[in-house]
N, C-alpha and C. Protein backbone atom coordinates (compact mmCIF):
# COMPACT_ATOMS: atom_id res chain seq x y z
N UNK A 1 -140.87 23.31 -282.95
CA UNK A 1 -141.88 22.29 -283.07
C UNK A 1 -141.98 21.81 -284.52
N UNK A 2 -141.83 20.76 -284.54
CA UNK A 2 -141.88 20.23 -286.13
C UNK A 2 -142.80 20.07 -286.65
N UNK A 3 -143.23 20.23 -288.10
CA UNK A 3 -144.66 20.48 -288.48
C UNK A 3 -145.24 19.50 -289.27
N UNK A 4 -146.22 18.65 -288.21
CA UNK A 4 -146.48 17.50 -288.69
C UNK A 4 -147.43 17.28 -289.71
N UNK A 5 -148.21 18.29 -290.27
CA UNK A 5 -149.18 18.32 -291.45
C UNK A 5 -148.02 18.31 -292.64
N UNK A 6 -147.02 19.08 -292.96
CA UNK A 6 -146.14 19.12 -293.87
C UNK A 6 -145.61 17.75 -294.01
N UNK A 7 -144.72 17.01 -293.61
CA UNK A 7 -144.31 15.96 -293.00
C UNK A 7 -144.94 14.72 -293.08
N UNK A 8 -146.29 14.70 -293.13
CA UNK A 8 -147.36 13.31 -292.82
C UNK A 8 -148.00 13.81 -294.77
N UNK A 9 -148.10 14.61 -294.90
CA UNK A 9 -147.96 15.20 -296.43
C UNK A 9 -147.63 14.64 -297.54
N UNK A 10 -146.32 15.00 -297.40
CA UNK A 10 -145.52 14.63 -298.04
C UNK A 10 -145.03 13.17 -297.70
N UNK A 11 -145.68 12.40 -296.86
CA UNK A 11 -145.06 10.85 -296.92
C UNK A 11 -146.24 10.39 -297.39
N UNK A 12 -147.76 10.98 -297.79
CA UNK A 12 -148.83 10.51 -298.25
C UNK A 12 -148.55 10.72 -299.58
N UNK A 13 -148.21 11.91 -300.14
CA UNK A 13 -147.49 11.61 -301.59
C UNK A 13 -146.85 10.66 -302.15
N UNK A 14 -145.89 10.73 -301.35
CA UNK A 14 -144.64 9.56 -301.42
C UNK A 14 -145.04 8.01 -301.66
N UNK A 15 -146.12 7.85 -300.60
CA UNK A 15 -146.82 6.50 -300.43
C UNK A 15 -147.50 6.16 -301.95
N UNK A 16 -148.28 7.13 -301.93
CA UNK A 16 -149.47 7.10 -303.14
C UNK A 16 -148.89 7.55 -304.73
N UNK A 17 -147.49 7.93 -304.62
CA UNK A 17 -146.97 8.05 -305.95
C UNK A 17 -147.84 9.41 -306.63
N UNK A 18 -148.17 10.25 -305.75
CA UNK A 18 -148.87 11.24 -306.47
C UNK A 18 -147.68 12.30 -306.64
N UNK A 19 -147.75 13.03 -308.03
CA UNK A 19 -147.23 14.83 -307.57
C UNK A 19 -148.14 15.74 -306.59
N UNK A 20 -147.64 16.59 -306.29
CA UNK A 20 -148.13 17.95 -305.54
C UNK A 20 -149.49 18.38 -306.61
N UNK A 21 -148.24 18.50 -307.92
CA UNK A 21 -149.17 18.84 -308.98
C UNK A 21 -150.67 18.45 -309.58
N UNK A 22 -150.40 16.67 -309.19
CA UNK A 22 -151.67 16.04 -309.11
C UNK A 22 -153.19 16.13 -307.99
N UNK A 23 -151.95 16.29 -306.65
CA UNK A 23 -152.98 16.18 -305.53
C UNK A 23 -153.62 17.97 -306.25
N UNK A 24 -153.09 18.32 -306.16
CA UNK A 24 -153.54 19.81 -306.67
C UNK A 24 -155.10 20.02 -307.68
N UNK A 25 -154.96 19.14 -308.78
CA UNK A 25 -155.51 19.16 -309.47
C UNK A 25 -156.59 18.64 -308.87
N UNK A 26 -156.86 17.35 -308.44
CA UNK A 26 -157.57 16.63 -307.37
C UNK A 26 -158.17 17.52 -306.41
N UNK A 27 -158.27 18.12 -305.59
CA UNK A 27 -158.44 18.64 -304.87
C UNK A 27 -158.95 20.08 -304.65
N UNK A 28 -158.53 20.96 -306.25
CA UNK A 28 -158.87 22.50 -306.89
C UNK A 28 -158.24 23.20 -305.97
N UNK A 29 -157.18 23.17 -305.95
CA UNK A 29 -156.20 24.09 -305.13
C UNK A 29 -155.20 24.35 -306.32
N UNK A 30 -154.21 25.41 -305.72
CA UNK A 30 -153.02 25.59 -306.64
C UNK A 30 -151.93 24.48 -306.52
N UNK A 31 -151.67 24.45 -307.46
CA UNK A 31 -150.39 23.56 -307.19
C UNK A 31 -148.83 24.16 -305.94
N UNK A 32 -149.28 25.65 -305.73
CA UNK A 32 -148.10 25.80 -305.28
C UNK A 32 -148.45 26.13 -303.67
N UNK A 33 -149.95 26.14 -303.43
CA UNK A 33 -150.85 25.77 -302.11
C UNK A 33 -150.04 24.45 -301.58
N UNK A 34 -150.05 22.77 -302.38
CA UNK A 34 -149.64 21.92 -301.82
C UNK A 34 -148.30 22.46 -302.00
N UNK A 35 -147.31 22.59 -302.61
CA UNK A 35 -145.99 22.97 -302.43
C UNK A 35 -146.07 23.56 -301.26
N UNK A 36 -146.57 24.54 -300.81
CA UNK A 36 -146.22 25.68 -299.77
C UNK A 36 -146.89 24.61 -298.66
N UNK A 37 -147.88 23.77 -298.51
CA UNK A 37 -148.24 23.00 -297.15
C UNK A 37 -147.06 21.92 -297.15
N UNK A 38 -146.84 21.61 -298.49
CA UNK A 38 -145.73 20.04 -297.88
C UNK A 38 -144.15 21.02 -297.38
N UNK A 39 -143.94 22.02 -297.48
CA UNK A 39 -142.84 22.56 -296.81
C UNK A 39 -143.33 23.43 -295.65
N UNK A 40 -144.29 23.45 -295.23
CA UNK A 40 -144.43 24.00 -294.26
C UNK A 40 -144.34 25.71 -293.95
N UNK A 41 -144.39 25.99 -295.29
CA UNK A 41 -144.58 27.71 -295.27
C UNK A 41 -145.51 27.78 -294.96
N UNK A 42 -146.71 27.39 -295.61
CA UNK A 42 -148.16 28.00 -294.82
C UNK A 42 -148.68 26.64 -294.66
N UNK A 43 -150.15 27.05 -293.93
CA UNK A 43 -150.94 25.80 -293.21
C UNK A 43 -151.94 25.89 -294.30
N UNK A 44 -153.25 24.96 -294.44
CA UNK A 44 -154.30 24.48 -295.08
C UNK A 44 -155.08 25.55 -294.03
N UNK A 45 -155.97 25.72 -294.80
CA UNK A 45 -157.29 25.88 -293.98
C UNK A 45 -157.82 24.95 -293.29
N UNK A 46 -158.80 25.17 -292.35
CA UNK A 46 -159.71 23.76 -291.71
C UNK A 46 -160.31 23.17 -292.79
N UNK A 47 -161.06 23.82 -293.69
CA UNK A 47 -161.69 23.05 -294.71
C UNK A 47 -160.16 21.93 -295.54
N UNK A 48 -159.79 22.63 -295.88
CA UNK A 48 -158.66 22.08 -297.06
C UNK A 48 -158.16 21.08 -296.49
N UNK A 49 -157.76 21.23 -294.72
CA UNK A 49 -157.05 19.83 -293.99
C UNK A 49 -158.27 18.75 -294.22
N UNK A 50 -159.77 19.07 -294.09
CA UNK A 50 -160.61 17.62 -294.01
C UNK A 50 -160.57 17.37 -295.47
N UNK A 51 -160.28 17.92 -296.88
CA UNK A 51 -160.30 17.82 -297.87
C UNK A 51 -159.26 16.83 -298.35
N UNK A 52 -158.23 17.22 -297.40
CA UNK A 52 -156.88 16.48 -298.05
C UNK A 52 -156.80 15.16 -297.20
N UNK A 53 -157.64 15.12 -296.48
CA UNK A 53 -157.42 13.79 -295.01
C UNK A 53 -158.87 12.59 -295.76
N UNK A 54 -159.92 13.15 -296.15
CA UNK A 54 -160.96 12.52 -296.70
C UNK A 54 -160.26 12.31 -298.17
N UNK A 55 -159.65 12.85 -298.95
CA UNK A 55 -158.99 12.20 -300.06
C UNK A 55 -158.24 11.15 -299.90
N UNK A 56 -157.50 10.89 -298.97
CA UNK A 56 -156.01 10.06 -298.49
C UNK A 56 -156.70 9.06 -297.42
N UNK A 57 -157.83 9.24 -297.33
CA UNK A 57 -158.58 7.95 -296.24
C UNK A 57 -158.02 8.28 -294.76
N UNK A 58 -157.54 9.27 -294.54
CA UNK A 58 -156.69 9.29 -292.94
C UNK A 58 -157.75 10.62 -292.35
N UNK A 59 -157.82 10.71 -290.88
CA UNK A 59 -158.24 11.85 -290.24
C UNK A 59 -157.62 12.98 -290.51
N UNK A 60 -158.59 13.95 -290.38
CA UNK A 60 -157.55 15.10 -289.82
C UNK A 60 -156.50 15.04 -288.61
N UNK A 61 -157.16 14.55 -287.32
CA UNK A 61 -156.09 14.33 -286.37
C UNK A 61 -155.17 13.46 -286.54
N UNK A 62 -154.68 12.57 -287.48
CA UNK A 62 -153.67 11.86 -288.09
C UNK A 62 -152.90 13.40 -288.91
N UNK A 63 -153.57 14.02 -289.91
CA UNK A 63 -152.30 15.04 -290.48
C UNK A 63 -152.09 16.00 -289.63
N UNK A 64 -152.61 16.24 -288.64
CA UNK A 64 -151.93 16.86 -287.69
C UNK A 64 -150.98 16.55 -286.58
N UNK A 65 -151.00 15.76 -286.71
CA UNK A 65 -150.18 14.97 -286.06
C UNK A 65 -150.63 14.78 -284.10
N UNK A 66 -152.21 14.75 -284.16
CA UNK A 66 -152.55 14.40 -282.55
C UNK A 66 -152.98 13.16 -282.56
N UNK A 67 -152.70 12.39 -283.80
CA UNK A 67 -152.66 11.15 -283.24
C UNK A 67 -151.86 10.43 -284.53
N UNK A 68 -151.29 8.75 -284.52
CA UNK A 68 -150.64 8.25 -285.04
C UNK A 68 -151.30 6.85 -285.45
């Protein structure tokens, strides 16, 4: 199953011209927290997914990929 929080992630970076490093800072996480979610080693917490979805203007059910 492909992991659509990693994936929808990392094309919100991409979009927005941010580093990992930045969203990181933004957000008070580690920098290697977003590293490890945009590859899909580990998941966000529930909190951290509405953190990172209310930063980026998108739902949570958009970075999860239950809806498009």
């Amino acid at each position: 199953m492909e992991n659509k929080l990693a994936s929808r992630l990392t094309e919100l970076l991409e979009e927005n011209g941010l580093s990992k490093r930045k969203l990181a800072r933004e957000i008070k996480v580690s920098s290697q927290s977003v590293s490890d979610w945009s590859t899909g080693k580990i998941q966000p917490t529930a909190e951290n997914v509405f953190i990172i979805a209310k930063y980026f203007g998108v739902s949570a059910d958009y970075l999860l990929g239950l809806e498009d």
